[in-house]
C-alpha atoms as a PDB file:
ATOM      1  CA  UNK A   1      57.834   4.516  59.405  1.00  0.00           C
ATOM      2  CA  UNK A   2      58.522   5.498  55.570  1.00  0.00           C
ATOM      3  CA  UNK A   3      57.742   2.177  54.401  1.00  0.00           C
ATOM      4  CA  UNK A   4      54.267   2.313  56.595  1.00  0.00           C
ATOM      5  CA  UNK A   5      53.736   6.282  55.014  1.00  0.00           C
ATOM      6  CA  UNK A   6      54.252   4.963  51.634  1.00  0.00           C
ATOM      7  CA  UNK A   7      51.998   2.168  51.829  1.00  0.00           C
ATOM      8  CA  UNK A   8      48.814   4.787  53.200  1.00  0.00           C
ATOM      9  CA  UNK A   9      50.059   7.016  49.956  1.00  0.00           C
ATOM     10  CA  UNK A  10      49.536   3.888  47.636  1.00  0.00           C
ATOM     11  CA  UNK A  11      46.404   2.869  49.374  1.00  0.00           C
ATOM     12  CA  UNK A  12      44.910   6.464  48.736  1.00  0.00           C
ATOM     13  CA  UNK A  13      46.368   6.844  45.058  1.00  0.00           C
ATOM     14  CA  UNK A  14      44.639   3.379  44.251  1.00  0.00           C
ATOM     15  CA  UNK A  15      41.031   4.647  46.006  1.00  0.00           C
ATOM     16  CA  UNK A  16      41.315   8.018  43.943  1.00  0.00           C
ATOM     17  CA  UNK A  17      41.957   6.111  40.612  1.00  0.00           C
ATOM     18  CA  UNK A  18      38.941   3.723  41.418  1.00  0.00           C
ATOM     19  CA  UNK A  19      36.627   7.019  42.276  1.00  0.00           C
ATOM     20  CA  UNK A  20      37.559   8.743  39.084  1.00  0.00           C
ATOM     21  CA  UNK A  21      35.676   6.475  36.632  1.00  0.00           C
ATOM     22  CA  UNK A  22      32.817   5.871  39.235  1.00  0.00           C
ATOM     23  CA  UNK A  23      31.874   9.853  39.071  1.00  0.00           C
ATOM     24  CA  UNK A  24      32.285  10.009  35.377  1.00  0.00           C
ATOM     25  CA  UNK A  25      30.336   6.846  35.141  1.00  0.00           C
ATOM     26  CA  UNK A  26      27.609   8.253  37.568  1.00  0.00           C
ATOM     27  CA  UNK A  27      27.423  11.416  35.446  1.00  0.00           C
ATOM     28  CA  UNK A  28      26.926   9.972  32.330  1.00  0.00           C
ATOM     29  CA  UNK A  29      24.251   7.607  33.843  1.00  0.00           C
ATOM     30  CA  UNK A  30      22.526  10.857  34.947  1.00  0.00           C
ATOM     31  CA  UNK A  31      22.682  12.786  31.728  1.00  0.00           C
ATOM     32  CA  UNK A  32      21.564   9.539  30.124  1.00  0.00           C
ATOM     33  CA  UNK A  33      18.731   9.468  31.989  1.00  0.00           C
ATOM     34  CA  UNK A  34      17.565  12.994  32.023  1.00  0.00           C
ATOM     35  CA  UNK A  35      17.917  12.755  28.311  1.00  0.00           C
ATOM     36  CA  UNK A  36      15.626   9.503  28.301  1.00  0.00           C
ATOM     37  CA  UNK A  37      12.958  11.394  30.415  1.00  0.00           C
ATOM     38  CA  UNK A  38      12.826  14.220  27.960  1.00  0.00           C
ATOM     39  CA  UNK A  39      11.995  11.977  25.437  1.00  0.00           C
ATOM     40  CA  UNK A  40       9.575  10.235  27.259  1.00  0.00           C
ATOM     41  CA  UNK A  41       7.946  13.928  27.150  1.00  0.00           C
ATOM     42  CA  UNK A  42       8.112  14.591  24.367  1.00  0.00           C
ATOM     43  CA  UNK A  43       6.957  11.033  23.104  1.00  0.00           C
ATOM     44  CA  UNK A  44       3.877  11.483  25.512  1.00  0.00           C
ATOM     45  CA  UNK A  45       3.097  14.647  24.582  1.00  0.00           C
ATOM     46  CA  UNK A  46       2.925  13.658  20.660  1.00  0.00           C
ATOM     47  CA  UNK A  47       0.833  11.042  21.118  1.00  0.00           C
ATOM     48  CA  UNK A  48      -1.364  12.654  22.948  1.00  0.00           C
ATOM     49  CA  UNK A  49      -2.136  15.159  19.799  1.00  0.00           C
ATOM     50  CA  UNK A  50      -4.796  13.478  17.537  1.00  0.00           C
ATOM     51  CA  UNK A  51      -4.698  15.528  14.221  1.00  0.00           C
ATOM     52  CA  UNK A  52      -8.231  16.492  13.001  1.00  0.00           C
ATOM     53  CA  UNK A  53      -9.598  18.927  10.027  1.00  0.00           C
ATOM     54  CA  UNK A  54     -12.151  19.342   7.748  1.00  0.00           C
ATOM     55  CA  UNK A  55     -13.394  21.374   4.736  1.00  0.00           C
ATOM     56  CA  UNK A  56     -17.589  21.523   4.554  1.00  0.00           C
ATOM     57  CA  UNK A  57     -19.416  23.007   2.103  1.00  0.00           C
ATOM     58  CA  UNK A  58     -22.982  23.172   0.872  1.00  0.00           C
ATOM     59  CA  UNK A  59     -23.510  23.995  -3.050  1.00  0.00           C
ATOM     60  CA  UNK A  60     -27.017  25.208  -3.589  1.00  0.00           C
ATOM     61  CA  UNK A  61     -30.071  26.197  -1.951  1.00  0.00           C
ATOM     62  CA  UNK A  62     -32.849  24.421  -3.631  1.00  0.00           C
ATOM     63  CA  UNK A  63     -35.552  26.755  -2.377  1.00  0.00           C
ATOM     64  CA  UNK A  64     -35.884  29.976   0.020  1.00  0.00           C
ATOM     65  CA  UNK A  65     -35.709  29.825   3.641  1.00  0.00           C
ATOM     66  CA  UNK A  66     -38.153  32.029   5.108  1.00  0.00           C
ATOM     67  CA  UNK A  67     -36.857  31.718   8.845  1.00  0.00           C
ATOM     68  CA  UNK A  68     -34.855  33.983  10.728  1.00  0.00           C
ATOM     69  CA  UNK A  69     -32.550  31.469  13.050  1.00  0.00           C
ATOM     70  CA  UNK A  70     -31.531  29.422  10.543  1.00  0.00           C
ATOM     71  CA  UNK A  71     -28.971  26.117  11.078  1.00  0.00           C
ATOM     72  CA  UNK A  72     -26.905  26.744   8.196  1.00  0.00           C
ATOM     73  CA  UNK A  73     -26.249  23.554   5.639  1.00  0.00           C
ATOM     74  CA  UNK A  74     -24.127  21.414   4.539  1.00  0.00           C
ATOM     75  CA  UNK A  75     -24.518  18.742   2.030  1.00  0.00           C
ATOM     76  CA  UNK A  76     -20.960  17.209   1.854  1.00  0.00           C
ATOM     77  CA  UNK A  77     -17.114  17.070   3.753  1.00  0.00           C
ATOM     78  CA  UNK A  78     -13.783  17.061   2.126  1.00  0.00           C
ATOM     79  CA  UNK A  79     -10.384  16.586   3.258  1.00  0.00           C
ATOM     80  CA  UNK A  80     -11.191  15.258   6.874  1.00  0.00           C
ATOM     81  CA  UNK A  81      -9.711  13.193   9.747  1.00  0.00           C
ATOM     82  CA  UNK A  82     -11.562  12.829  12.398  1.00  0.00           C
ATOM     83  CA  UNK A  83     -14.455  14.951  12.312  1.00  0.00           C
ATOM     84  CA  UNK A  84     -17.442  13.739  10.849  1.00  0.00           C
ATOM     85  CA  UNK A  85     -20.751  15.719   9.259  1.00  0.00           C
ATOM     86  CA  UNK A  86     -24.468  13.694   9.128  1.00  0.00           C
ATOM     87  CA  UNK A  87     -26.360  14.921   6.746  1.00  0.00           C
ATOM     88  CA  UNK A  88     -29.085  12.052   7.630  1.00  0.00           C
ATOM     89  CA  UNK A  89     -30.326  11.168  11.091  1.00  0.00           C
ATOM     90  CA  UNK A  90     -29.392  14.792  12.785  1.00  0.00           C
ATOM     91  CA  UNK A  91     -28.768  17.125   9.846  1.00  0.00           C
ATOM     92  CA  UNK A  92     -26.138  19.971   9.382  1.00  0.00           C
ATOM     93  CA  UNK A  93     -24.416  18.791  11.994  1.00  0.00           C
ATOM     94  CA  UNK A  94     -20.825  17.205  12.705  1.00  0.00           C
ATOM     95  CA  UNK A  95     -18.837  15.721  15.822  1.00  0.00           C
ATOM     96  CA  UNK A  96     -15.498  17.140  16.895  1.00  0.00           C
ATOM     97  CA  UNK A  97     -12.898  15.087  19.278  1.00  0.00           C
ATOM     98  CA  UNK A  98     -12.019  17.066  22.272  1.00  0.00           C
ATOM     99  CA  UNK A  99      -9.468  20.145  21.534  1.00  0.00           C
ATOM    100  CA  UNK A 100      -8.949  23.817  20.442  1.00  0.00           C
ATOM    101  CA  UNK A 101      -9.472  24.448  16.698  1.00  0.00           C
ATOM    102  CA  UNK A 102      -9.163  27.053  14.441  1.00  0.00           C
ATOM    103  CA  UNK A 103     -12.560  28.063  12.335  1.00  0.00           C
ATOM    104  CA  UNK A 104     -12.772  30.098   9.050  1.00  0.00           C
ATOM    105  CA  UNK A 105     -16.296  29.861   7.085  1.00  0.00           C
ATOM    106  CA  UNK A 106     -17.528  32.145   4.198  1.00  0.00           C
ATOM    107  CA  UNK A 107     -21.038  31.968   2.583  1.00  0.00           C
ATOM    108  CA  UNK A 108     -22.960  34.221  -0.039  1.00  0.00           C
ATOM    109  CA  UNK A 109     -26.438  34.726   0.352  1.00  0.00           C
ATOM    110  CA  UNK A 110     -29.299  36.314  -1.975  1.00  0.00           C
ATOM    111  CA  UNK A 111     -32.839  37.753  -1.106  1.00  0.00           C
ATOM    112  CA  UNK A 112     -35.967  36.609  -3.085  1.00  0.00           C
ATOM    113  CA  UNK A 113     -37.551  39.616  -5.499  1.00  0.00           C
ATOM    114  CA  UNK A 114     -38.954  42.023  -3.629  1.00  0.00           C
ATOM    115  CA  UNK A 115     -40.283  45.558  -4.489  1.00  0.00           C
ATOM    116  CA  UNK A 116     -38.860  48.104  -2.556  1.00  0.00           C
ATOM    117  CA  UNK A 117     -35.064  48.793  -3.341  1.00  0.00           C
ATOM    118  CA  UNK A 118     -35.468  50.468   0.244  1.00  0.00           C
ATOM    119  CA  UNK A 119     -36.197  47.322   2.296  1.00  0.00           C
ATOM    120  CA  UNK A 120     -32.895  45.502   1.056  1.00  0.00           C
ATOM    121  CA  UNK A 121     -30.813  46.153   4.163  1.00  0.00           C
ATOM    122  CA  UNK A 122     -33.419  44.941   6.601  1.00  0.00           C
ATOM    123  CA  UNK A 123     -33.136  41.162   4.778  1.00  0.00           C
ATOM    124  CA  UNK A 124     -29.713  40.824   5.046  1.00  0.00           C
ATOM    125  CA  UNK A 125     -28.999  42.128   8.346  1.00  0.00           C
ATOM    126  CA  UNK A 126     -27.644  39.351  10.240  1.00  0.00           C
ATOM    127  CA  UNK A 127     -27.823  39.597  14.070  1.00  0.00           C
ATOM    128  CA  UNK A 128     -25.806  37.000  15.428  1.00  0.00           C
ATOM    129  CA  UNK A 129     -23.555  33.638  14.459  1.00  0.00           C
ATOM    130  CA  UNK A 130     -22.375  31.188  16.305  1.00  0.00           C
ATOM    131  CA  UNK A 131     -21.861  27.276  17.154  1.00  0.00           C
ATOM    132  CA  UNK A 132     -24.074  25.571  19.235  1.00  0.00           C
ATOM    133  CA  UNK A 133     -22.645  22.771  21.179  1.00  0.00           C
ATOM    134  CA  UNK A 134     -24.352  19.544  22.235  1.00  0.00           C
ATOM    135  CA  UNK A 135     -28.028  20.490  21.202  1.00  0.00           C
ATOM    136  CA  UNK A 136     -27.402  23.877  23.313  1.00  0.00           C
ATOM    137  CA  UNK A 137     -25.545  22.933  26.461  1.00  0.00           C
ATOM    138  CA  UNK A 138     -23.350  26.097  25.200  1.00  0.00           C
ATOM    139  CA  UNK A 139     -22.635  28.379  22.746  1.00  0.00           C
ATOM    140  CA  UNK A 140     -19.518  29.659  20.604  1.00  0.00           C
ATOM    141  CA  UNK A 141     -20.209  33.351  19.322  1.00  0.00           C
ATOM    142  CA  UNK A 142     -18.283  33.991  15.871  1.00  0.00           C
ATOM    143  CA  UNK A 143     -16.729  36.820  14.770  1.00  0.00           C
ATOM    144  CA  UNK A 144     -17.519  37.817  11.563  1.00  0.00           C
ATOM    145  CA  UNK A 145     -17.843  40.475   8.901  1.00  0.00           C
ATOM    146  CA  UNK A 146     -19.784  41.407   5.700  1.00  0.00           C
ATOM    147  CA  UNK A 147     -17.472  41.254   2.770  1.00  0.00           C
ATOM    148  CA  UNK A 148     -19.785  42.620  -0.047  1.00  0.00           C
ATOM    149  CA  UNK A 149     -23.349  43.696   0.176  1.00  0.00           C
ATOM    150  CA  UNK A 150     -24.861  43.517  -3.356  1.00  0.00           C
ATOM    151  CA  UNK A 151     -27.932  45.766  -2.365  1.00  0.00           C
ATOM    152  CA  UNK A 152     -25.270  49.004  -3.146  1.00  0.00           C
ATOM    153  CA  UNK A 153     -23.795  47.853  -6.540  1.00  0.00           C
ATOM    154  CA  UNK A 154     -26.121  45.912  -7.944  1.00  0.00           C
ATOM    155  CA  UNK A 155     -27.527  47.293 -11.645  1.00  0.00           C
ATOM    156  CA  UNK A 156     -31.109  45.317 -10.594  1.00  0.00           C
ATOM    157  CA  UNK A 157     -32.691  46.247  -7.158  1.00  0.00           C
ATOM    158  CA  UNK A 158     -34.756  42.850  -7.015  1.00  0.00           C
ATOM    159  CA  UNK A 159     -31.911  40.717  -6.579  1.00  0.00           C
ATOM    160  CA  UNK A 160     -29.132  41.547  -3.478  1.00  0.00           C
ATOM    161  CA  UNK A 161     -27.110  39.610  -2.087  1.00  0.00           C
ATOM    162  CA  UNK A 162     -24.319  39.719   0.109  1.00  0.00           C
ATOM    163  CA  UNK A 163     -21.125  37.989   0.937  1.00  0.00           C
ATOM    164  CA  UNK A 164     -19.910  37.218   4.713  1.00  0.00           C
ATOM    165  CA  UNK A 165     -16.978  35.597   6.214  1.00  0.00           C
ATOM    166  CA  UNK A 166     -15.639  34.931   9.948  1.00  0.00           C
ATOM    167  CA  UNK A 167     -13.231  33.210  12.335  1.00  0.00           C
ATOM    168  CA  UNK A 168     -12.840  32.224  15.514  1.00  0.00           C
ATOM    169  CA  UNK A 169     -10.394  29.406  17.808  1.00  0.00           C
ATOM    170  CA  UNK A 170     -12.509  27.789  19.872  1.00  0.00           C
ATOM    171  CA  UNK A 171     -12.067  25.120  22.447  1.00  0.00           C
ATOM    172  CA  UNK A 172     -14.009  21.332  22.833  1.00  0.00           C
ATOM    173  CA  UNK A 173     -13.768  19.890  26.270  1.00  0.00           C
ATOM    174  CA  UNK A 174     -15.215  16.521  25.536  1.00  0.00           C
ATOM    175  CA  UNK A 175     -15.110  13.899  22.793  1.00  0.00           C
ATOM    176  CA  UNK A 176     -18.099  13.211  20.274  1.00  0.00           C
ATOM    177  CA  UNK A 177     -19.345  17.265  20.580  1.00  0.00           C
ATOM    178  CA  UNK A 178     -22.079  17.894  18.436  1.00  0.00           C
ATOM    179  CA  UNK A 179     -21.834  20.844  16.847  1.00  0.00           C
ATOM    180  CA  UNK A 180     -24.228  23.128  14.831  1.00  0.00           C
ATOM    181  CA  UNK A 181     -23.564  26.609  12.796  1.00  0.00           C
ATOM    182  CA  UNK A 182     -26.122  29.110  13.351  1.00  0.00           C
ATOM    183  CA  UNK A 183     -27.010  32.197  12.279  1.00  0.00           C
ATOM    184  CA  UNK A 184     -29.892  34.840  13.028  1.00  0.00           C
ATOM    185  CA  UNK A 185     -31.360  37.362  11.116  1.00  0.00           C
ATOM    186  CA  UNK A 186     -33.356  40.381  11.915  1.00  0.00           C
ATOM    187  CA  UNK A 187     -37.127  40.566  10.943  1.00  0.00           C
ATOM    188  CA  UNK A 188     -38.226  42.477   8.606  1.00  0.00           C
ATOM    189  CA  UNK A 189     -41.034  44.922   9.383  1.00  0.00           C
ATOM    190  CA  UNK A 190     -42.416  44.295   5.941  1.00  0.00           C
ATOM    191  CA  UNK A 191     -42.277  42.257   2.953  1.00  0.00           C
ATOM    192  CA  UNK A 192     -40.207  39.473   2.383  1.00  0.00           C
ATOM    193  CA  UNK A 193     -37.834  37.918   4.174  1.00  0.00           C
ATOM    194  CA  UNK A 194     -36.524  34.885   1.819  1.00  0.00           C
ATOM    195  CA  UNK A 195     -33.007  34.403   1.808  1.00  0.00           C
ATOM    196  CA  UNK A 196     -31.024  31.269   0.104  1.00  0.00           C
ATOM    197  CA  UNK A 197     -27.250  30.282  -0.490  1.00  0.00           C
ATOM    198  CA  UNK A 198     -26.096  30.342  -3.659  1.00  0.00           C
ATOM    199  CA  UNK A 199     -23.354  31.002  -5.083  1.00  0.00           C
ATOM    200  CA  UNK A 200     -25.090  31.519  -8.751  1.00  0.00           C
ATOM    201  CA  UNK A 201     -25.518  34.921  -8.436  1.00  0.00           C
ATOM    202  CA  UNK A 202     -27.631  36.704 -11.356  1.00  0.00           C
ATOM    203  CA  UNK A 203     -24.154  38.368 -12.715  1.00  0.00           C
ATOM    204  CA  UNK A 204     -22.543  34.912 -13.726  1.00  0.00           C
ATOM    205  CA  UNK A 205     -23.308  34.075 -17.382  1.00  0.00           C
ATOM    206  CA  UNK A 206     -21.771  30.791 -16.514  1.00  0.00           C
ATOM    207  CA  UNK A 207     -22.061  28.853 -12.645  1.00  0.00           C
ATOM    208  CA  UNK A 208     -19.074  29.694 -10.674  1.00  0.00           C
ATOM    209  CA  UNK A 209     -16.454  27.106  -9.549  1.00  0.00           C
ATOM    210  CA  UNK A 210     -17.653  27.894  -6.220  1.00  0.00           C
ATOM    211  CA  UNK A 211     -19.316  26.754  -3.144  1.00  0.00           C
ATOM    212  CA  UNK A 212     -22.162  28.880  -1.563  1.00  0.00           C
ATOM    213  CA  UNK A 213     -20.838  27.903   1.908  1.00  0.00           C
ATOM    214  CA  UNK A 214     -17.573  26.806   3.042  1.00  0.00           C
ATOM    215  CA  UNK A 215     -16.334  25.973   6.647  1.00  0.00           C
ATOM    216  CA  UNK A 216     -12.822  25.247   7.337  1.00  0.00           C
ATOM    217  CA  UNK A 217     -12.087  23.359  10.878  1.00  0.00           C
ATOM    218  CA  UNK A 218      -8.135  22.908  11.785  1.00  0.00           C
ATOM    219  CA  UNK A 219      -7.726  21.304  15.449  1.00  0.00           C
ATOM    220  CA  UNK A 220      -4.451  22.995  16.605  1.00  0.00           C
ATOM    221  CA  UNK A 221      -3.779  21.893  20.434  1.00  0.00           C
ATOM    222  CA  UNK A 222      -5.092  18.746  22.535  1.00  0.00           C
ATOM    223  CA  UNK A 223      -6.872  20.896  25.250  1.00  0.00           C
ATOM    224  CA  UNK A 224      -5.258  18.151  27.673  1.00  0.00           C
END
C-alpha cells in the first residue's frame, strides 16, 4: 500500500512539473501576441495617415477687380505634398486628398482713388469668406478678422487699404476635392468699388518682401 501511495505521489509531482512550463509558456505566447496585435494597430493606423501641406500665395494684382464675389488668386504653391493648385485649365483652384486640415490665410487689399474719404468703409467691408467645395456641392465658412484698416491712419484719403487674416479646421470626405477661396464684399451705394491685392502699399519706398495673399493648408488627421 505505501509503495502503491508513493508511486500516485510521483505520478502527480511529474504532471505538476510538466504543467508549470506549459502555463508560463502559454502566457508568454499570449502577451506575445497581444503585443504583436498592438503593433499591427499601430502599423495600420500610420499608414493610413498620408501627410499633406501647402503654402499658396499670389504676389500682385495686375489690375482692379470691380466684382463683389470674388475667387481669390493664386499664382504659385510652395512647400507642398500632396495638394496641388491649377492655375491653367480651372484657375485659383487646388485638390485636397480626403482629411481634416488646418487653414490660416492672410491677404492685404487696397481700394482704387476715390473722392469721398467718407465712402472708404463701404469698399472694404467684406461680407462673407469661405471655401467652396467641388464647384459648390458645399461650403466651408471661415472665420476671420480685419487686422488693420488703412482708411483710419492713412495721411492720404484716396488710397485705403486694409489687412485681413482667418482660420479655420475643416474636414474633406473624399479624395481629389476641388476647392476654391471666396470672398464677398458689400456694394457700394456709390462710387467705386475697385479693390486689388497688393502688398505694395503707397507707404513702402521700397516693395516689401511680402506676398499680397498667403494660404497655409496643414492636413492633421485621416478623417478615416
Amino acid at each position: 500500500m505505501r509503495k502503491y501511495l508513493l508511486t500516485i505521489l510521483g505520478v502527480v509531482s511529474i504532471c505538476c512539473l510538466i504543467s508549470v512550463p506549459a502555463v508560463a509558456s502559454s502566457k508568454k505566447h499570449g502577451e506575445k501576441s497581444s503585443k504583436s496585435r498592438a503593433a499591427t494597430e499601430y502599423t495600420t493606423r500610420a499608414t493610413a495617415f498620408t501627410p499633406a501641406y501647402a503654402t499658396m500665395v499670389y504676389n500682385e494684382s495686375p489690375s482692379w477687380i470691380p466684382a463683389t464675389t470674388i475667387n481669390v488668386p493664386f499664382d504659385s504653391i510652395q512647400t507642398a505634398k500632396n495638394i496641388t493648385l491649377d492655375t491653367t485649365t480651372t484657375p485659383n483652384t487646388f485638390t485636397l486628398p480626403k482629411g481634416v486640415y488646418s487653414l490660416n490665410f492672410q491677404f492685404v487689399v487696397k481700394t482704387e482713388v476715390f473722392t469721398s474719404v467718407f465712402a472708404t468703409a463701404a469698399y472694404l467691408k467684406f461680407t462673407k469668406m469661405y471655401l467652396d467645395l467641388d464647384n459648390g456641392a458645399s461650403e466651408v465658412v471661415l472665420d476671420w478678422a480685419l487686422g488693420h484698416d488703412g482708411s483710419q491712419t492713412m495721411m492720404n484719403a484716396n488710397s485705403t487699404w486694409a489687412s485681413v487674416c482667418g482660420s479655420k479646421i475643416f474636414a474633406v470626405g473624399v479624395d481629389n476635392t476641388v476647392v476654391k477661396f471666396v470672398i464677398e464684399r458689400e456694394t457700394p451705394k456709390s462710387g467705386t468699388a475697385n479693390i486689388k491685392f497688393s502688398s505694395n502699399l503707397d507707404f513702402y519706398s521700397v516693395v516689401p518682401e511680402n506676398n499680397a495673399i498667403r494660404l497655409n493648408l496643414h492636413k492633421i488627421d485621416s478623417c478615416t
